[in-house]
C-alpha atoms as a PDB file:
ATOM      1  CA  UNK A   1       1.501   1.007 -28.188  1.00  0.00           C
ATOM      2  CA  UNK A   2       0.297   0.632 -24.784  1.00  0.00           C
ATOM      3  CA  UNK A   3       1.929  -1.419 -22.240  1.00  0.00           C
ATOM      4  CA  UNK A   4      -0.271  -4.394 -20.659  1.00  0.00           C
ATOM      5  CA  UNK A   5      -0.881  -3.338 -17.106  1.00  0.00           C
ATOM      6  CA  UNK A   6       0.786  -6.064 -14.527  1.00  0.00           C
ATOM      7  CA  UNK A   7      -3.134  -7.401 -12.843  1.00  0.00           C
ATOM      8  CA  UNK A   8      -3.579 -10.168  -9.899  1.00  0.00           C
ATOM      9  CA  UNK A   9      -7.219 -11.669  -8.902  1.00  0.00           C
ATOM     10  CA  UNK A  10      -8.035 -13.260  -6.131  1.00  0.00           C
ATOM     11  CA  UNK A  11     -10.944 -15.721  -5.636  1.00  0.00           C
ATOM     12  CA  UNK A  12     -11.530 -19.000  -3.509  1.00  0.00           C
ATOM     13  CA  UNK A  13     -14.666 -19.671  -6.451  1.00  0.00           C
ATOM     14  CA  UNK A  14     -12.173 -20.726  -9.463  1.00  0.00           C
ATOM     15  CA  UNK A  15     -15.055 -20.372 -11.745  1.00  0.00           C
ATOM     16  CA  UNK A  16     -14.994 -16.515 -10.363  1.00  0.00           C
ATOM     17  CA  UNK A  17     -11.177 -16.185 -11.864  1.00  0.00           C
ATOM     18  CA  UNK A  18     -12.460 -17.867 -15.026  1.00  0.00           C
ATOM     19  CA  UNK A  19     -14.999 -14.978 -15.889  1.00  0.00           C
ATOM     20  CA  UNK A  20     -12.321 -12.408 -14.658  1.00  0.00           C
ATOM     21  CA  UNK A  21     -10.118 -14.669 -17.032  1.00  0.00           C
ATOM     22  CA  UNK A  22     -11.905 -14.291 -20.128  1.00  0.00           C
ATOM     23  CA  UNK A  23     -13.360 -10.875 -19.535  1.00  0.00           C
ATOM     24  CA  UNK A  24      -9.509  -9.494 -19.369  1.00  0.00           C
ATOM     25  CA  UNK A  25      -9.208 -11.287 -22.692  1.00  0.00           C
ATOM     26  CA  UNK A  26     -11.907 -10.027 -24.631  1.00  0.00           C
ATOM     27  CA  UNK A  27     -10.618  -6.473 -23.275  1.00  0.00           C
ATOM     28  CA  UNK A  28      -7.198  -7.244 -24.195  1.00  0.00           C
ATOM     29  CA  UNK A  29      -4.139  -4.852 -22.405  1.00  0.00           C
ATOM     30  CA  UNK A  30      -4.174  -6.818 -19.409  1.00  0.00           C
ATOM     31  CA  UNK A  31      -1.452  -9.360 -17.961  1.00  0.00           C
ATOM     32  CA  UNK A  32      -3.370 -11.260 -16.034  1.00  0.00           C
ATOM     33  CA  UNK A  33      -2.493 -13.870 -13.071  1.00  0.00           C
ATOM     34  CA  UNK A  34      -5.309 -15.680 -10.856  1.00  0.00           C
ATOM     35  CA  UNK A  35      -5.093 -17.009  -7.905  1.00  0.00           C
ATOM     36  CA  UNK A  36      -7.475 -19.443  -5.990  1.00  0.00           C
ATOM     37  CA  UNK A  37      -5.265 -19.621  -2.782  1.00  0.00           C
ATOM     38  CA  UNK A  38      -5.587 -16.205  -0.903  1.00  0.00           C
ATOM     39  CA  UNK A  39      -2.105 -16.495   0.467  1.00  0.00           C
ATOM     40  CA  UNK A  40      -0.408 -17.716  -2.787  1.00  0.00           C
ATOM     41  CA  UNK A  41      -1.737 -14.521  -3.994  1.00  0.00           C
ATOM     42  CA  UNK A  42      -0.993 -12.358  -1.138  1.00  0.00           C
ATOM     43  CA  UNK A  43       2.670 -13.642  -1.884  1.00  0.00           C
ATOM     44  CA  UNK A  44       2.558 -12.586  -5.017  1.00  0.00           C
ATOM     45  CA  UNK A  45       1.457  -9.129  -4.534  1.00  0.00           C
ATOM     46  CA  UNK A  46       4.210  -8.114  -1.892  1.00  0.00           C
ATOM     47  CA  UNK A  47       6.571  -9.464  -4.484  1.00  0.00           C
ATOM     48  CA  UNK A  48       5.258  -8.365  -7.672  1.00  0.00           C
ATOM     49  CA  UNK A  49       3.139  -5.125  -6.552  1.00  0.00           C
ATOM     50  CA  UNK A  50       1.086  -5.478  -9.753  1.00  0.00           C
ATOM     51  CA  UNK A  51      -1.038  -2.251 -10.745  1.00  0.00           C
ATOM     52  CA  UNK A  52      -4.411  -3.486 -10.470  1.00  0.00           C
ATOM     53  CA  UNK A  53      -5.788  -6.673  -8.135  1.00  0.00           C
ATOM     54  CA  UNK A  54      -9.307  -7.893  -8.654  1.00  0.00           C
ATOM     55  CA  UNK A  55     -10.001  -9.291  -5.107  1.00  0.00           C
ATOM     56  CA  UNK A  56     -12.920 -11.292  -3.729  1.00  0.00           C
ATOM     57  CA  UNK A  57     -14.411 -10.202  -0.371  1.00  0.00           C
ATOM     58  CA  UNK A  58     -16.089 -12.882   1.313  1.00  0.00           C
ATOM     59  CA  UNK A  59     -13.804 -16.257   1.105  1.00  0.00           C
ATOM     60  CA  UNK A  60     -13.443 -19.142   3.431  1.00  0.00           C
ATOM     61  CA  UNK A  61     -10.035 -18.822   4.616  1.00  0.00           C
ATOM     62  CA  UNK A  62      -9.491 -15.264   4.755  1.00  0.00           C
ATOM     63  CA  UNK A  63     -11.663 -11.685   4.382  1.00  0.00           C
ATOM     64  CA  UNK A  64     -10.287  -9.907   1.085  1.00  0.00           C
ATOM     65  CA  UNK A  65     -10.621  -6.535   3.318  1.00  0.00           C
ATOM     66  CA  UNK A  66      -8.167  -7.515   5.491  1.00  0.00           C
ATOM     67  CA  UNK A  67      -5.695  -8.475   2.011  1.00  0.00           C
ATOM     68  CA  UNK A  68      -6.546  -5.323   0.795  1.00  0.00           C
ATOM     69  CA  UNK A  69      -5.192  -3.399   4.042  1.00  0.00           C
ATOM     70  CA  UNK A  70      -1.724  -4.885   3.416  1.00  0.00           C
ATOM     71  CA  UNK A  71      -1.502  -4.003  -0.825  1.00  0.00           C
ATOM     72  CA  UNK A  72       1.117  -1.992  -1.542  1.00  0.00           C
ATOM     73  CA  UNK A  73      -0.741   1.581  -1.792  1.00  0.00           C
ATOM     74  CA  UNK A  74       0.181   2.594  -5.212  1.00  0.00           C
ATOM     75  CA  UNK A  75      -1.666  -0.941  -6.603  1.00  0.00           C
ATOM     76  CA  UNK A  76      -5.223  -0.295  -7.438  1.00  0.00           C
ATOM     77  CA  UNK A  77      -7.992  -2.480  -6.125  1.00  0.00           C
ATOM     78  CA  UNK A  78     -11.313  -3.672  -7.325  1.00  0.00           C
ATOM     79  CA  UNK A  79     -13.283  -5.530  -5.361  1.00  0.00           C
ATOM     80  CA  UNK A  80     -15.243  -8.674  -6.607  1.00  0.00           C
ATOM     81  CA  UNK A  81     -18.259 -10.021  -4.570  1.00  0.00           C
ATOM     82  CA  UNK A  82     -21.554 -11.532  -4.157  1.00  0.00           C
ATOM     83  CA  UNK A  83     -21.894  -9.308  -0.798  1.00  0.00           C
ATOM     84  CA  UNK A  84     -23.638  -5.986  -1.166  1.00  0.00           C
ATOM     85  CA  UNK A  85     -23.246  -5.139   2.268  1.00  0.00           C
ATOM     86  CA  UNK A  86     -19.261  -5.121   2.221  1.00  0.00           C
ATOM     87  CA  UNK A  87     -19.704  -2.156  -0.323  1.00  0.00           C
ATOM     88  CA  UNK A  88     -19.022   0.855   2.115  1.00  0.00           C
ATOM     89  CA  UNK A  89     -15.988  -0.560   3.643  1.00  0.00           C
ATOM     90  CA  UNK A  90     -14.341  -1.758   0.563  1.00  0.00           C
ATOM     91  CA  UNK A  91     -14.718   2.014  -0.677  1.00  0.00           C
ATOM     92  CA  UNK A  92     -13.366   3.080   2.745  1.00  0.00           C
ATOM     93  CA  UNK A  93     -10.472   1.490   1.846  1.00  0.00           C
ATOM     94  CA  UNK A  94      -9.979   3.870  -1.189  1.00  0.00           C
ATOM     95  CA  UNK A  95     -10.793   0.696  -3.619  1.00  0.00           C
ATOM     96  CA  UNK A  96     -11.262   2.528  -7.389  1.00  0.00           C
ATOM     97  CA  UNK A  97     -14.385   0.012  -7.776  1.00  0.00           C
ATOM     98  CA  UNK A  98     -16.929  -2.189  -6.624  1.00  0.00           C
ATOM     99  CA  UNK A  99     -18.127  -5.306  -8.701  1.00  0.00           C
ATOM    100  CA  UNK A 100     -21.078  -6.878  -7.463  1.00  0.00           C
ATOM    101  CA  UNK A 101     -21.410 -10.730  -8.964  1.00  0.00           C
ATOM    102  CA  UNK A 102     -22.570 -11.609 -11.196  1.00  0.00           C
ATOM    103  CA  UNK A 103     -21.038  -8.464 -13.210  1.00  0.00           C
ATOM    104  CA  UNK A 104     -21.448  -7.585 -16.847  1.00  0.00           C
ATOM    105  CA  UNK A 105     -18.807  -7.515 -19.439  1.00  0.00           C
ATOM    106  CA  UNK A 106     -19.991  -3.534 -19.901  1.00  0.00           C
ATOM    107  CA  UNK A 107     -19.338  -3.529 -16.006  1.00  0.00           C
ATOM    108  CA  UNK A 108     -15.808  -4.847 -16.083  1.00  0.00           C
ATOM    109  CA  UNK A 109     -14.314  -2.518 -18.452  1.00  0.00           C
ATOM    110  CA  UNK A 110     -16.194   0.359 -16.904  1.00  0.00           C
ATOM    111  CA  UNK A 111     -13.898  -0.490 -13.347  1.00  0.00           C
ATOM    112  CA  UNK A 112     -10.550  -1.101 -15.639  1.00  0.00           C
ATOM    113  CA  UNK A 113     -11.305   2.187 -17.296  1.00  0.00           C
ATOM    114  CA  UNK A 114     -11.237   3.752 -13.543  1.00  0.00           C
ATOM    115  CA  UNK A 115      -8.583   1.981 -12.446  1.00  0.00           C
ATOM    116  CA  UNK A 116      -6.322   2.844 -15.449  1.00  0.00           C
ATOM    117  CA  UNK A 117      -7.496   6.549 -15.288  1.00  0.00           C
ATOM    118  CA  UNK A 118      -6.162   6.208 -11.558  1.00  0.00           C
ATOM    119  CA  UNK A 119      -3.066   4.751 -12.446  1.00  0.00           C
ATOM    120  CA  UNK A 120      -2.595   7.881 -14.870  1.00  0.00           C
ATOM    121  CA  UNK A 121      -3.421  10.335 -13.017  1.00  0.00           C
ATOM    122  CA  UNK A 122      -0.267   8.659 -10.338  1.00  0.00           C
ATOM    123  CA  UNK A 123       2.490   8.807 -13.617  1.00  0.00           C
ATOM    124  CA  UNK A 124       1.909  11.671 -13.926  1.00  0.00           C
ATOM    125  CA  UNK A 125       1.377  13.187 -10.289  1.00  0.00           C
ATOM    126  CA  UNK A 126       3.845  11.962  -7.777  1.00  0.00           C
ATOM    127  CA  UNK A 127       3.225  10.185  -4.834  1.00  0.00           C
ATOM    128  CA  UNK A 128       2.897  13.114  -2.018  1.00  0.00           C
ATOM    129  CA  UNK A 129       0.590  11.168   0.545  1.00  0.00           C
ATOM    130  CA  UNK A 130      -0.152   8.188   2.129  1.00  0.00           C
ATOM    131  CA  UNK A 131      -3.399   7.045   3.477  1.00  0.00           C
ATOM    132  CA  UNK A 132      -3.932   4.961   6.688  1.00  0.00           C
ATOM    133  CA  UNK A 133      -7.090   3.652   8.557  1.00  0.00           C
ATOM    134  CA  UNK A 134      -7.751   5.478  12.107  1.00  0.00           C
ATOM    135  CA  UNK A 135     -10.490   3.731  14.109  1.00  0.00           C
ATOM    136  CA  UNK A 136     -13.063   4.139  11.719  1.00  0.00           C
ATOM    137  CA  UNK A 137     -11.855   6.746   9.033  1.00  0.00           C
ATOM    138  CA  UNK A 138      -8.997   7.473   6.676  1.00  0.00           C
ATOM    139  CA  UNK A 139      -6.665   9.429   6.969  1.00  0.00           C
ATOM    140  CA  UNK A 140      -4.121  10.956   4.036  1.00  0.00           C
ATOM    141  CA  UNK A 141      -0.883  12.351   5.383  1.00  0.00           C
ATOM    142  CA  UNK A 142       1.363  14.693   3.350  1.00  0.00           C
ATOM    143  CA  UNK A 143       4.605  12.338   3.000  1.00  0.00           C
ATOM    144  CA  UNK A 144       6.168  16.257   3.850  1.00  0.00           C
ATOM    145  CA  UNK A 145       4.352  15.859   6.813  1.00  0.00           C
ATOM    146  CA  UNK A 146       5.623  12.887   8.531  1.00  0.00           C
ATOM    147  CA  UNK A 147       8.554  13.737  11.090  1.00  0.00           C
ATOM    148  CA  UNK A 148       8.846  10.446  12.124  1.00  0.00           C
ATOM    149  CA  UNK A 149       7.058   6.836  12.541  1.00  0.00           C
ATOM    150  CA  UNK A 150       7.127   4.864  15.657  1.00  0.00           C
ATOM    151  CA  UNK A 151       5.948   1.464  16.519  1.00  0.00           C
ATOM    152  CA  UNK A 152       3.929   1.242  19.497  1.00  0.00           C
ATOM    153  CA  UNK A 153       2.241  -2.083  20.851  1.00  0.00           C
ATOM    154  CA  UNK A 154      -0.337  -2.745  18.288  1.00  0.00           C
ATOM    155  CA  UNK A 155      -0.821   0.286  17.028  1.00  0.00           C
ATOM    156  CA  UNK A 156       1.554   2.887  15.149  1.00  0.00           C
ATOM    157  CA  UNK A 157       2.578   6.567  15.809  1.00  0.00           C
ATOM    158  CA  UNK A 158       2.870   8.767  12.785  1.00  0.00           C
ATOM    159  CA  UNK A 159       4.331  11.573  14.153  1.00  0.00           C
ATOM    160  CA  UNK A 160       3.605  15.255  12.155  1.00  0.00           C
ATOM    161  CA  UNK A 161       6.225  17.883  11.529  1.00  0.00           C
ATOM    162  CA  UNK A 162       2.795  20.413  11.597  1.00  0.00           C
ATOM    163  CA  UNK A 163       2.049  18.638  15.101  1.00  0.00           C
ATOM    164  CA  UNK A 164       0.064  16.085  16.869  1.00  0.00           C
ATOM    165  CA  UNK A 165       0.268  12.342  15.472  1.00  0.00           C
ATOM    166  CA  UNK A 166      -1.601   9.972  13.368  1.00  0.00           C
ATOM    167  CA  UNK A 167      -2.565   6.315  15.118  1.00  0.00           C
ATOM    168  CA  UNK A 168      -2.704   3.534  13.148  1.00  0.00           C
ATOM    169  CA  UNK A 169      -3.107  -0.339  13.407  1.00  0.00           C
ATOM    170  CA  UNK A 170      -1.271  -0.230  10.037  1.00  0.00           C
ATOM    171  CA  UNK A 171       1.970  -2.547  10.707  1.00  0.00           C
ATOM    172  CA  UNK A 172       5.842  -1.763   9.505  1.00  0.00           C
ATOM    173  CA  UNK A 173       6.161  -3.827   7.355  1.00  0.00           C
ATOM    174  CA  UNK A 174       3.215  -2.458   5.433  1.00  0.00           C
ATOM    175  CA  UNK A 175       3.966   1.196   6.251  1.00  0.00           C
ATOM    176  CA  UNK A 176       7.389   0.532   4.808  1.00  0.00           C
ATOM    177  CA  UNK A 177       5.952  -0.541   1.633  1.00  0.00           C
ATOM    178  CA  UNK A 178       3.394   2.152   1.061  1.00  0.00           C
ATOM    179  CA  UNK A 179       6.173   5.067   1.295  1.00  0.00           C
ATOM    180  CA  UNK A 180       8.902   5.760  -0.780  1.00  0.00           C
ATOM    181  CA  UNK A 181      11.494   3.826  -0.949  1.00  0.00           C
ATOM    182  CA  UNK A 182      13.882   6.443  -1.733  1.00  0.00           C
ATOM    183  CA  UNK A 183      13.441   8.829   0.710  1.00  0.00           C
ATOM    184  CA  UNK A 184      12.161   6.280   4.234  1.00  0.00           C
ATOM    185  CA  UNK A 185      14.327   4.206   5.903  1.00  0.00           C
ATOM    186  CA  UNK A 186      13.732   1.579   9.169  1.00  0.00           C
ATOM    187  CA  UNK A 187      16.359   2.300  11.319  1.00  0.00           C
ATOM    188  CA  UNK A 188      15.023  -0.020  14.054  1.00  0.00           C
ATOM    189  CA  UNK A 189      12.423  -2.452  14.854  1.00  0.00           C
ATOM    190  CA  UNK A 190      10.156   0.005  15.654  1.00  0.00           C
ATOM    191  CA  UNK A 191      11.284   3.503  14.041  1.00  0.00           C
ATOM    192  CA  UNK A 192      10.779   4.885  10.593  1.00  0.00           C
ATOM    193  CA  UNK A 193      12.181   7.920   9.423  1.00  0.00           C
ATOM    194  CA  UNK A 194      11.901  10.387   6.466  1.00  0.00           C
ATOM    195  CA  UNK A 195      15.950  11.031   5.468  1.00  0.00           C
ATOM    196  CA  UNK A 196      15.855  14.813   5.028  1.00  0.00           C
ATOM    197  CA  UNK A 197      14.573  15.317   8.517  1.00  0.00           C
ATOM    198  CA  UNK A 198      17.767  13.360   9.194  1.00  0.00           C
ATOM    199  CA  UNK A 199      19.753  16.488  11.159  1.00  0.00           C
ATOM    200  CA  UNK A 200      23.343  13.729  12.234  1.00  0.00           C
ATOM    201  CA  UNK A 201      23.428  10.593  13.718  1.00  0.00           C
ATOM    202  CA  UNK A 202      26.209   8.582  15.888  1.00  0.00           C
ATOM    203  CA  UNK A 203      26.749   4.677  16.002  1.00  0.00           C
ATOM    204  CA  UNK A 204      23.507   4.132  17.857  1.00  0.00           C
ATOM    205  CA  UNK A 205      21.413   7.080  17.515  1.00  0.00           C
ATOM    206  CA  UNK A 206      19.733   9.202  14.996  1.00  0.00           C
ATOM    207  CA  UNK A 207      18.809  13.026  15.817  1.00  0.00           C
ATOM    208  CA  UNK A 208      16.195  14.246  13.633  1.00  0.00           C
ATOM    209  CA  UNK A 209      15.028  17.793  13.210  1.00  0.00           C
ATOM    210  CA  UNK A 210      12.544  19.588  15.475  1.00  0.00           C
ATOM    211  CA  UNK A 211      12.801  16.620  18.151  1.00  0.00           C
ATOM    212  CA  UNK A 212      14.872  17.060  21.602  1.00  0.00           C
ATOM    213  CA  UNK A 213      15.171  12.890  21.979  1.00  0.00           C
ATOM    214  CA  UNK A 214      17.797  11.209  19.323  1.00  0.00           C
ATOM    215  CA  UNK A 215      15.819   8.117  18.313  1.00  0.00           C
ATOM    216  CA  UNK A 216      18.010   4.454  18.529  1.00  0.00           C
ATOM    217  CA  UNK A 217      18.931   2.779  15.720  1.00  0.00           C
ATOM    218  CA  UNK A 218      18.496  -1.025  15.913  1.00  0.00           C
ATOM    219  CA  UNK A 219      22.241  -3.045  14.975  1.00  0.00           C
ATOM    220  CA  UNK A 220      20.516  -5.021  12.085  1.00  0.00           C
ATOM    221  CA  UNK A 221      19.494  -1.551  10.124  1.00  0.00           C
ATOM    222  CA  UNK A 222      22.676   0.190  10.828  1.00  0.00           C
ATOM    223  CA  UNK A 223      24.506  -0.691   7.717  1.00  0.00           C
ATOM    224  CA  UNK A 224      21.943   0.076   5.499  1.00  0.00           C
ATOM    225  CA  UNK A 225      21.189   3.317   7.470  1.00  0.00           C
ATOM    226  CA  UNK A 226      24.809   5.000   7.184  1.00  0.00           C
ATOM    227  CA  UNK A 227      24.814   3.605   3.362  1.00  0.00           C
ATOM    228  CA  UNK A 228      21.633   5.591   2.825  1.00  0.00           C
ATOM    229  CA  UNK A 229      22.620   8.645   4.809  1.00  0.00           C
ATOM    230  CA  UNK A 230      26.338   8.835   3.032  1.00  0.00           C
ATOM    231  CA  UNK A 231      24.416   8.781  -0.369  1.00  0.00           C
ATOM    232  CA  UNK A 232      21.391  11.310   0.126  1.00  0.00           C
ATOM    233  CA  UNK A 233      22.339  14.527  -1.643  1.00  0.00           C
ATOM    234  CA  UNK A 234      21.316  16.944   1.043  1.00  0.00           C
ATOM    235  CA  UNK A 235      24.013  14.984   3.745  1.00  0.00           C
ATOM    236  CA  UNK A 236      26.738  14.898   2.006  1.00  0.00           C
END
C-alpha cells in the first residue's frame, strides 16, 4: 500500500483550506495540515519539509511567492489563487501546478497527480542539481558543478568548478537547505563548500581544489567541520 504523502496548505481565506480540506479527503493518500497564519506555516515547512505545499499567492500579510522562494527544493509546490496574473512567475519558480480559484475537484487531483509523478520521478533519480533565481531567470546548477558558495552583501556567489559563477539573492540559510546534506557543509558565516573538493584544511582555513586562496573557517562551524571531514570516505 501506498504511503500518504506528508502535504502543508497555506491560505489567509480559511474557507480556502476547507475546500483544499475536503478535496484531499475525497482523494484520500494525503496527510494533510492547513494553515491560516503564513508564518505558522512557513515554520512548519523548514521543520517538517513536507512533499507537497498547496500555497496561496496573494494574502494580506505576506506574498506566497516570496514563501515559495525559501521551500526546501525537493518539496513540491502548487499554487492556489484567485490571481491569474501571478501565473508566469509562480511557474518561474518551477511550481508543478497552477490552481486558479475557484478550482474543480477534476482540477485538484489532476495537480496531485503531477506533483506525485514529480515526486517519483526524484526517488528514483537523485538529486544532481539545484535551481536558483538570477535577476529574472532560473538557473539549474550541476551539484558536481559547484566549487564553492560564498556570501556576498545581499547577494550570493556560486562559484563553478567549469568556470565563471552563478549570482543569487538566494540566502544561506536557504541554500543550505536545498543541497545535500551529506555532502555541503557551512564552514563560516558566509562560505559553503562541497566536501570532496575539500583538498586539507588547518585550524582556521580550508584549501579546496582548483583555488589558490584557502577559504576561513568561522570558530562556531569548526567542530562540526573537522567531524564531517574525519568521517567522509574519500579523507580518510
Amino acid at each position: 500500500m501506498m504511503k500518504n504523502i506528508s502535504c502543508i496548505a497555506i491560505d489567509d481565506e480559511p474557507m480556502a483550506l476547507l475546500v483544499i480540506e475536503q478535496f484531499c479527503q475525497r482523494r484520500g493518500g494525503i496527510e494533510l495540515t492547513t494553515y491560516s497564519e503564513p508564518q505558522n506555516g512557513i515554520d512548519e515547512i523548514i521543520r517538517t519539509k513536507p512533499q507537497l505545499v498547496f500555497l496561496d499567492i496573494h494574502m494580506s500579510s505576506i506574498n506566497g511567492l516570496d514563501i515559495a522562494r525559501s521551500i526546501p527544493h525537493e518539496t513540491c509546490i502548487i499554487f492556489t489563487t484567485a490571481h491569474a496574473q501571478y501565473a508566469l512567475e509562480g511557474f518561474n519558480l518551477d511550481a508543478v501546478d497552477y490552481l486558479h480559484k475557484p478550482f474543480a475537484y477534476e482540477r485538484f487531483c489532476r495537480a496531485v497527480d503531477k506533483a506525485m509523478r514529480r515526486m517519483s520521478t526524484t526517488s528514483v533519480n537523485p538529486q544532481r542539481h539545484i535551481t536558483v533565481k538570477q535577476e529574472y531567470s532560473n538557473v539549474n546548477i550541476l551539484l558536481n558543478d559547484i566549487l564553492y558558495i560564498e556570501a556576498l552583501g545581499n547577494y550570493v556567489k556560486i562559484v563553478k568548478v567549469t568556470g565563471g559563477n552563478v549570482l543569487t539573492r538566494t540566502n544561506m540559510k536557504t541554500l543550505m537547505q536545498m543541497l545535500p546534506q551529506e555532502t555541503f557543509v557551512r564552514i563560516h558565516r558566509s562560505y559553503i563548500v562541497p566536501l570532496n573538493k575539500i583538498n586539507s584544511f588547518t585550524r582556521h582555513n580550508v584549501f579546496i581544489n582548483g583555488t589558490d586562496s584557502p577559504l576561513p573557517i568561522g570558530h562556531q562551524y569548526a567542530n562540526e567541520l573537522s567531524e564531517r571531514i574525519l568521517h567522509h570516505s574519500h579523507l580518510i
